[in-house]
PDB file of N, CA and C in Angstrom:
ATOM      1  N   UNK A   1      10.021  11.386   7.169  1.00  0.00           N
ATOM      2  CA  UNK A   1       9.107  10.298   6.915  1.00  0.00           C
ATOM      3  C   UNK A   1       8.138  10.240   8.094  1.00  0.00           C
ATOM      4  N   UNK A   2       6.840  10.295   7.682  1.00  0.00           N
ATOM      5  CA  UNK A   2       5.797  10.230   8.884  1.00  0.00           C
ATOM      6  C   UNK A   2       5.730   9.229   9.279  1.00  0.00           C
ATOM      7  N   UNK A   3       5.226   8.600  10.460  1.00  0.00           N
ATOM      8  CA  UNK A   3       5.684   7.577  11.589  1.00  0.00           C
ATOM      9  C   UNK A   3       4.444   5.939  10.797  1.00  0.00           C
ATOM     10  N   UNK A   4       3.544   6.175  10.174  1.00  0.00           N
ATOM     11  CA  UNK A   4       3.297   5.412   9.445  1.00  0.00           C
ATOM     12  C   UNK A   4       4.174   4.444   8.247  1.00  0.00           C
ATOM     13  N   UNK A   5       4.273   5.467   7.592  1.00  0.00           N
ATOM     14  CA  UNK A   5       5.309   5.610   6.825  1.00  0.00           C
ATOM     15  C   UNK A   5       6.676   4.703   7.006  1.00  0.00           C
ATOM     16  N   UNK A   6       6.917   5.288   8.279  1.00  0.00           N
ATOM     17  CA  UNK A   6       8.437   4.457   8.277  1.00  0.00           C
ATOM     18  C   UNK A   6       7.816   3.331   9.423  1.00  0.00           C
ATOM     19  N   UNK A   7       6.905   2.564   9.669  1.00  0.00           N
ATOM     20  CA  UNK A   7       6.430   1.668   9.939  1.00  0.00           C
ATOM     21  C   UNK A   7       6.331   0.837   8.645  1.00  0.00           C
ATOM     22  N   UNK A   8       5.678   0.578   7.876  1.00  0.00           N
ATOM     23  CA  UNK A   8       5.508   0.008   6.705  1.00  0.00           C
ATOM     24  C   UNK A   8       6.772  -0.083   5.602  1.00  0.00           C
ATOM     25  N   UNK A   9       7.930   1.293   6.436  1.00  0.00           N
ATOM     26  CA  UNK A   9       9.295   0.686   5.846  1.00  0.00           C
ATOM     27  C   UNK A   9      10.145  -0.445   6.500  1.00  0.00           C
ATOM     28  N   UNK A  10       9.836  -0.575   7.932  1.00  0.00           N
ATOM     29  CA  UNK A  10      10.154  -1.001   8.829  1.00  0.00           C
ATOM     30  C   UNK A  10       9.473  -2.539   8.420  1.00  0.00           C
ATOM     31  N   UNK A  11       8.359  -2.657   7.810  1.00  0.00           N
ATOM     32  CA  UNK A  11       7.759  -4.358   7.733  1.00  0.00           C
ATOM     33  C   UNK A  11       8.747  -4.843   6.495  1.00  0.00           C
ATOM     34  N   UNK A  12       8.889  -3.982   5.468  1.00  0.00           N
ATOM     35  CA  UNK A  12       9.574  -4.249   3.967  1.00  0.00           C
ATOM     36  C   UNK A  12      11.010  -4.626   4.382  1.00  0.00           C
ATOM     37  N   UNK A  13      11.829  -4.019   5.689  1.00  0.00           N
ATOM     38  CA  UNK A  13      13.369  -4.239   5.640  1.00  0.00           C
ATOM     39  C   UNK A  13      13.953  -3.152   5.258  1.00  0.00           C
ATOM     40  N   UNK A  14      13.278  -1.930   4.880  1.00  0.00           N
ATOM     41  CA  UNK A  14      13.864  -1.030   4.332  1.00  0.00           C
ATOM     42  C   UNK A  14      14.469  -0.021   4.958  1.00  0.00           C
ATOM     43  N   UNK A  15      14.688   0.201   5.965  1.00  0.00           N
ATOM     44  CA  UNK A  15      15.147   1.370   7.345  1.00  0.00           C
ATOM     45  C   UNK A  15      16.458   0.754   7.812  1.00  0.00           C
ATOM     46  N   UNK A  16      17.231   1.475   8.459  1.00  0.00           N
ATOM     47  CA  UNK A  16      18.674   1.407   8.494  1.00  0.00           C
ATOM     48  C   UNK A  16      19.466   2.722   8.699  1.00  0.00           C
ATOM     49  N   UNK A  17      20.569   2.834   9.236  1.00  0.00           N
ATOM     50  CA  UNK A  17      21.519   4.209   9.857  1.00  0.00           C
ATOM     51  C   UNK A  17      21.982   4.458   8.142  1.00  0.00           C
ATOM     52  N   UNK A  18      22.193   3.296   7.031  1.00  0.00           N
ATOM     53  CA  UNK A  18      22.360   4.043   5.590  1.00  0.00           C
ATOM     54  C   UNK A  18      21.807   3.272   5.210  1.00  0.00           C
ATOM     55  N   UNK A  19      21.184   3.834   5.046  1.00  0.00           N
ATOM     56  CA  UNK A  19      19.816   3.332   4.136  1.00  0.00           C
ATOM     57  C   UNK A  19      19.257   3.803   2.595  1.00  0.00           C
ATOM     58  N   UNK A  20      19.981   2.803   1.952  1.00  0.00           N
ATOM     59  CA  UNK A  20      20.018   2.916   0.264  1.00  0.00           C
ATOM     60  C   UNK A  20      19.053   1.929  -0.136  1.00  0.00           C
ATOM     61  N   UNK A  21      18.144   1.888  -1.180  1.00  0.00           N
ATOM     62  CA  UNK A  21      17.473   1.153  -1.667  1.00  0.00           C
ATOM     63  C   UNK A  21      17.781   1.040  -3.447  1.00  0.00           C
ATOM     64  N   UNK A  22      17.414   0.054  -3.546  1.00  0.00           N
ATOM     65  CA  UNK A  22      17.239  -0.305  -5.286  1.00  0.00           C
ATOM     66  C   UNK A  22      16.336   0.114  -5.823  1.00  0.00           C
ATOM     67  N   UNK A  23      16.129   0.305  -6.926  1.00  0.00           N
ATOM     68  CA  UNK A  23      14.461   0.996  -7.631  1.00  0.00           C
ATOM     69  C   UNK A  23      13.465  -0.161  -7.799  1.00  0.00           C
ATOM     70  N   UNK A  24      14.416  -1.659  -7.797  1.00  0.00           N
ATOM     71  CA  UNK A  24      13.175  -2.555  -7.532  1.00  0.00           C
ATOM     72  C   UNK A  24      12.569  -3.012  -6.157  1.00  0.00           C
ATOM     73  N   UNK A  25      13.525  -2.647  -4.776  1.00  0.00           N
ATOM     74  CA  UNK A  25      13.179  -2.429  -3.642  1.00  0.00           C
ATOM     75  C   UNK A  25      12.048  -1.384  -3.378  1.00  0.00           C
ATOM     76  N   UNK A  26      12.588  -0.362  -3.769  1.00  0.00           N
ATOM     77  CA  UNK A  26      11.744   1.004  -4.170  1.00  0.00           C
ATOM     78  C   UNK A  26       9.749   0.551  -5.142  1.00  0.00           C
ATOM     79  N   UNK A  27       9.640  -0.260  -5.522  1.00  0.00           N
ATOM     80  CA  UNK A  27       8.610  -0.204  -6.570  1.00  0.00           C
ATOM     81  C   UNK A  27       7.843  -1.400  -6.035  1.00  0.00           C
ATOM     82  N   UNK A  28       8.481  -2.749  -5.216  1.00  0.00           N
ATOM     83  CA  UNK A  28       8.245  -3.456  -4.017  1.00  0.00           C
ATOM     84  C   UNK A  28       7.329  -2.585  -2.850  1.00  0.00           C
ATOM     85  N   UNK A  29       8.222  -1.521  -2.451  1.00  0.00           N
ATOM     86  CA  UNK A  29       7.422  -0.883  -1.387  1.00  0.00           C
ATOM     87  C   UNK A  29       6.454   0.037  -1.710  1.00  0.00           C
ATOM     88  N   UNK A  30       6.079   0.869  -2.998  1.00  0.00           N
ATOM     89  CA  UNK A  30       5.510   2.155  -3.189  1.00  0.00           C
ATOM     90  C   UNK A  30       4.164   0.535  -3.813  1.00  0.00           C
ATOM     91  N   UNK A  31       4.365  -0.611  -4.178  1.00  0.00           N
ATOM     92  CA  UNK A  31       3.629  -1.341  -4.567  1.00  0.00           C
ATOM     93  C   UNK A  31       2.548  -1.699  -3.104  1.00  0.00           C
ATOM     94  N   UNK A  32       3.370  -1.528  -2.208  1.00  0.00           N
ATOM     95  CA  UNK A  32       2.745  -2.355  -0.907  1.00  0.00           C
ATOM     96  C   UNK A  32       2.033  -1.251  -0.291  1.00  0.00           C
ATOM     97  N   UNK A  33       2.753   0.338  -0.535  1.00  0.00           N
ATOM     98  CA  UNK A  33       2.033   1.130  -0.066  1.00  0.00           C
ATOM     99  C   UNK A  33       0.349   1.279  -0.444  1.00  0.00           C
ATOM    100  N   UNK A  34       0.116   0.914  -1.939  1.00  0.00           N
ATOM    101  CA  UNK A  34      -0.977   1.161  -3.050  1.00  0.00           C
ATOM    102  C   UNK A  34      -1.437  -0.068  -2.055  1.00  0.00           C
ATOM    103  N   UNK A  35      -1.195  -1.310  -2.076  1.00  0.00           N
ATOM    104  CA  UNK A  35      -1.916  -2.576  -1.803  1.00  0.00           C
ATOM    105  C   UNK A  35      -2.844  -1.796  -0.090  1.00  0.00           C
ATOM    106  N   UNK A  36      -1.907  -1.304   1.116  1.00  0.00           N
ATOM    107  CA  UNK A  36      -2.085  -0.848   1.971  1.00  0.00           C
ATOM    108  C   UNK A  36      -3.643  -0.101   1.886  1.00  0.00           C
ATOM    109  N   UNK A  37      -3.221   1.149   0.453  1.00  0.00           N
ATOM    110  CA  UNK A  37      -4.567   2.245   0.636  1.00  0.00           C
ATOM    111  C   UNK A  37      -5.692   0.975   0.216  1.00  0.00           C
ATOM    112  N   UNK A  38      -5.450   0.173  -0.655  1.00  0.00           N
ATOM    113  CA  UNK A  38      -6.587  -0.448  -1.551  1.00  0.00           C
ATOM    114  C   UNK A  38      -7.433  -1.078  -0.392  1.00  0.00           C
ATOM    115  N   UNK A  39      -6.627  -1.931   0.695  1.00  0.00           N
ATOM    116  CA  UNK A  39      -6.715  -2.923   1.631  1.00  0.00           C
ATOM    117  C   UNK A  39      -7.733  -1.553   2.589  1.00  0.00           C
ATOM    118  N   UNK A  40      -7.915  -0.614   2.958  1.00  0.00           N
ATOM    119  CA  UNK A  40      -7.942   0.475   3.676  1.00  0.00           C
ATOM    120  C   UNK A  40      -9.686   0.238   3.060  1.00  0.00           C
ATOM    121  N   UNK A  41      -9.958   0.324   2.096  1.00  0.00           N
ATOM    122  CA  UNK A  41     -11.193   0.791   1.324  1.00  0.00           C
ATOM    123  C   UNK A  41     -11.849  -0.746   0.990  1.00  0.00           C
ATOM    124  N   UNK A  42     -11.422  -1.783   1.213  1.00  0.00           N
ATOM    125  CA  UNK A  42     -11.915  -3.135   1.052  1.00  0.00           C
ATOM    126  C   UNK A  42     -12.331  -3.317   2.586  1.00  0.00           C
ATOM    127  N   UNK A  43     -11.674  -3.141   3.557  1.00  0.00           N
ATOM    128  CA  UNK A  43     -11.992  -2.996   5.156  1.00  0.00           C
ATOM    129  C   UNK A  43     -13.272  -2.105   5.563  1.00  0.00           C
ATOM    130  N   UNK A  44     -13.094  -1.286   4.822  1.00  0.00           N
ATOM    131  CA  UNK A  44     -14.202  -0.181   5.281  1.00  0.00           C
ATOM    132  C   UNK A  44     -15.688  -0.983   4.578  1.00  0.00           C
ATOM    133  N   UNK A  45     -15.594  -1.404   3.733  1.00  0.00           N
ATOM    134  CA  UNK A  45     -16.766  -1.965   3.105  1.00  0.00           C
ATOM    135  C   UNK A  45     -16.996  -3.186   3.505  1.00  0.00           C
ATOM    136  N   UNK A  46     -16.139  -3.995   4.457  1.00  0.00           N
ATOM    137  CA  UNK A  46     -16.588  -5.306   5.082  1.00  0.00           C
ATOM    138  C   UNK A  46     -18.294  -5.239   5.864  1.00  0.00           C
ATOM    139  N   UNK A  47     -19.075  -5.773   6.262  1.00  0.00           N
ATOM    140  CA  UNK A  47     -19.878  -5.787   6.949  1.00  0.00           C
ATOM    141  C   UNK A  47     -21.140  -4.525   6.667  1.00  0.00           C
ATOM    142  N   UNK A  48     -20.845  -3.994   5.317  1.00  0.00           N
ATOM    143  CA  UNK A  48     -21.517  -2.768   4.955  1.00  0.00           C
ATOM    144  C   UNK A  48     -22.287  -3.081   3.438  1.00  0.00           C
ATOM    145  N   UNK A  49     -23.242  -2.681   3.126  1.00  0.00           N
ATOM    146  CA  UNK A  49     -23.116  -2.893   1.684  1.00  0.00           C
ATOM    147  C   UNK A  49     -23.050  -1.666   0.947  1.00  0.00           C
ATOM    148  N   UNK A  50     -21.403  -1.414   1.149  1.00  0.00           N
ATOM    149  CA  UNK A  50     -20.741  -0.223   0.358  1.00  0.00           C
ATOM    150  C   UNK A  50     -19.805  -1.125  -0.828  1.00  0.00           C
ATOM    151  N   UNK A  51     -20.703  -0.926  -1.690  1.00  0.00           N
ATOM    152  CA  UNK A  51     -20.380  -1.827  -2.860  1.00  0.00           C
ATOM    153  C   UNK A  51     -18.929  -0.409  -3.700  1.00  0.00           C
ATOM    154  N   UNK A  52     -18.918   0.669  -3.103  1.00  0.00           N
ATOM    155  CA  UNK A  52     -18.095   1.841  -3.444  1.00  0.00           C
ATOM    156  C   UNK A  52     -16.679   1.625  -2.474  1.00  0.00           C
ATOM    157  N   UNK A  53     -16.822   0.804  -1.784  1.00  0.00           N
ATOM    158  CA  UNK A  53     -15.339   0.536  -0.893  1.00  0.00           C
ATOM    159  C   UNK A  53     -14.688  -0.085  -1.680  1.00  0.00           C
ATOM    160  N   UNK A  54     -15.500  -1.752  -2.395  1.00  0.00           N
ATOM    161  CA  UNK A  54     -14.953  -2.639  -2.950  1.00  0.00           C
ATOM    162  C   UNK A  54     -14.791  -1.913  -4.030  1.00  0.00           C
ATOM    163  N   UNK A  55     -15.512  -1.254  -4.998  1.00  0.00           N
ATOM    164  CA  UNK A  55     -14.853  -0.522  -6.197  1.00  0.00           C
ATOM    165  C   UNK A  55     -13.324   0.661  -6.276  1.00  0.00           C
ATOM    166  N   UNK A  56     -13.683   1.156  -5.047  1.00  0.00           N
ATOM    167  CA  UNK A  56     -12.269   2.396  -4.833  1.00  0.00           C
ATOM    168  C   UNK A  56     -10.680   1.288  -4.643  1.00  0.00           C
ATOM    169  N   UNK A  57     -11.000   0.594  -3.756  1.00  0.00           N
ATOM    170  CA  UNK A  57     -10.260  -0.493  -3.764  1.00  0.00           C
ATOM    171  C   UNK A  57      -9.694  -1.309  -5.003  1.00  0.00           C
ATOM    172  N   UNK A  58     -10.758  -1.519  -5.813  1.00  0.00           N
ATOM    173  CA  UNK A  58     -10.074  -1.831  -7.355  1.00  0.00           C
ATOM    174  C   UNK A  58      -9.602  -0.914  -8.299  1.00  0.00           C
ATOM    175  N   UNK A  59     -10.231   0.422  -8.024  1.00  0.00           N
ATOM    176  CA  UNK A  59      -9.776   1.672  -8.757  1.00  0.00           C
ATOM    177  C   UNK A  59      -8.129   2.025  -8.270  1.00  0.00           C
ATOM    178  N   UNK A  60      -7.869   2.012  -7.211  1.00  0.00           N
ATOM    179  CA  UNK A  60      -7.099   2.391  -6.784  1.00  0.00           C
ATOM    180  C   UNK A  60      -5.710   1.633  -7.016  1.00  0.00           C
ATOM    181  N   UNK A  61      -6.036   0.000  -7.143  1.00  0.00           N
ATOM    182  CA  UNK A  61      -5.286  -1.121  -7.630  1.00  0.00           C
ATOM    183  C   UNK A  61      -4.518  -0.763  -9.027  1.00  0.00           C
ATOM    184  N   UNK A  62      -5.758  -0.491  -9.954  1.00  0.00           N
ATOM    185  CA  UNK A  62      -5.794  -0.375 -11.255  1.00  0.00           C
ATOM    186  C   UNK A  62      -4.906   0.827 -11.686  1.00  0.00           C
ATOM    187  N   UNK A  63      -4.980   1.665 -10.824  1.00  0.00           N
ATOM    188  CA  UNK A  63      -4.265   3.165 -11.573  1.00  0.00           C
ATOM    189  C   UNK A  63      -2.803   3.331 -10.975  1.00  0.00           C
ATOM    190  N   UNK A  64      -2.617   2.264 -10.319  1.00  0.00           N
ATOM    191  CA  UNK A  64      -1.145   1.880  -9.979  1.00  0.00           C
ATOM    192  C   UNK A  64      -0.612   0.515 -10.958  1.00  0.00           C
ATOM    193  N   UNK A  65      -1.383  -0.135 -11.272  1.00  0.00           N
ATOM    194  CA  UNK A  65      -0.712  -1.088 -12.253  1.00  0.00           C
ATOM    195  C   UNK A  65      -0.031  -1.940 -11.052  1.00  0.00           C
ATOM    196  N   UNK A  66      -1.093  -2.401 -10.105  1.00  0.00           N
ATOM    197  CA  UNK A  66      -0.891  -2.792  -8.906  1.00  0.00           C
ATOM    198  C   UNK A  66      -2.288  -4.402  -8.865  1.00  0.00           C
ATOM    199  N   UNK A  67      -1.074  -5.437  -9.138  1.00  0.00           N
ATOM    200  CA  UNK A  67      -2.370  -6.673  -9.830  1.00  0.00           C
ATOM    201  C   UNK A  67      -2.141  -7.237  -8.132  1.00  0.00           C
ATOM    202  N   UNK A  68      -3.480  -8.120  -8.410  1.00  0.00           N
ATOM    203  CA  UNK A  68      -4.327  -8.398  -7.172  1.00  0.00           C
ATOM    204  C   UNK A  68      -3.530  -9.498  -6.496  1.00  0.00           C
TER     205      UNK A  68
END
């Protein structure tokens, strides 16, 4: 797991010496990961008028079935 990665497992609770998860733990975090990239491309378009940040950001929402 790349050091990002297990940072953002590390905010969820999810890291541990056995470390088992549930598939709704699991769909919680791969959810937060999507929110993460979306949040990534809404930032970049702050203070810009990259009206394509705020759209990738909703694209990206959308094709995860990842509501706002």
């Amino acid at each position: 797991m790349n050091k990002r990665i297990r940072e953002l497992a590390d905010q969820q609770g999810l890291t541990g010496p056995n470390f088992l998860i549930s598939l709704n733990e699991l769909e919680r975090f791969a959810e937060f990961i999507v929110r993460e990239c979306a949040d990534i491309c809404f930032s970049e378009a702050e203070g810009h008028s990259m009206a394509f940040g705020d759209h990738c950001g909703i694209v990206i929402k959308q094709h995860f079935g990842v509501e706002e």
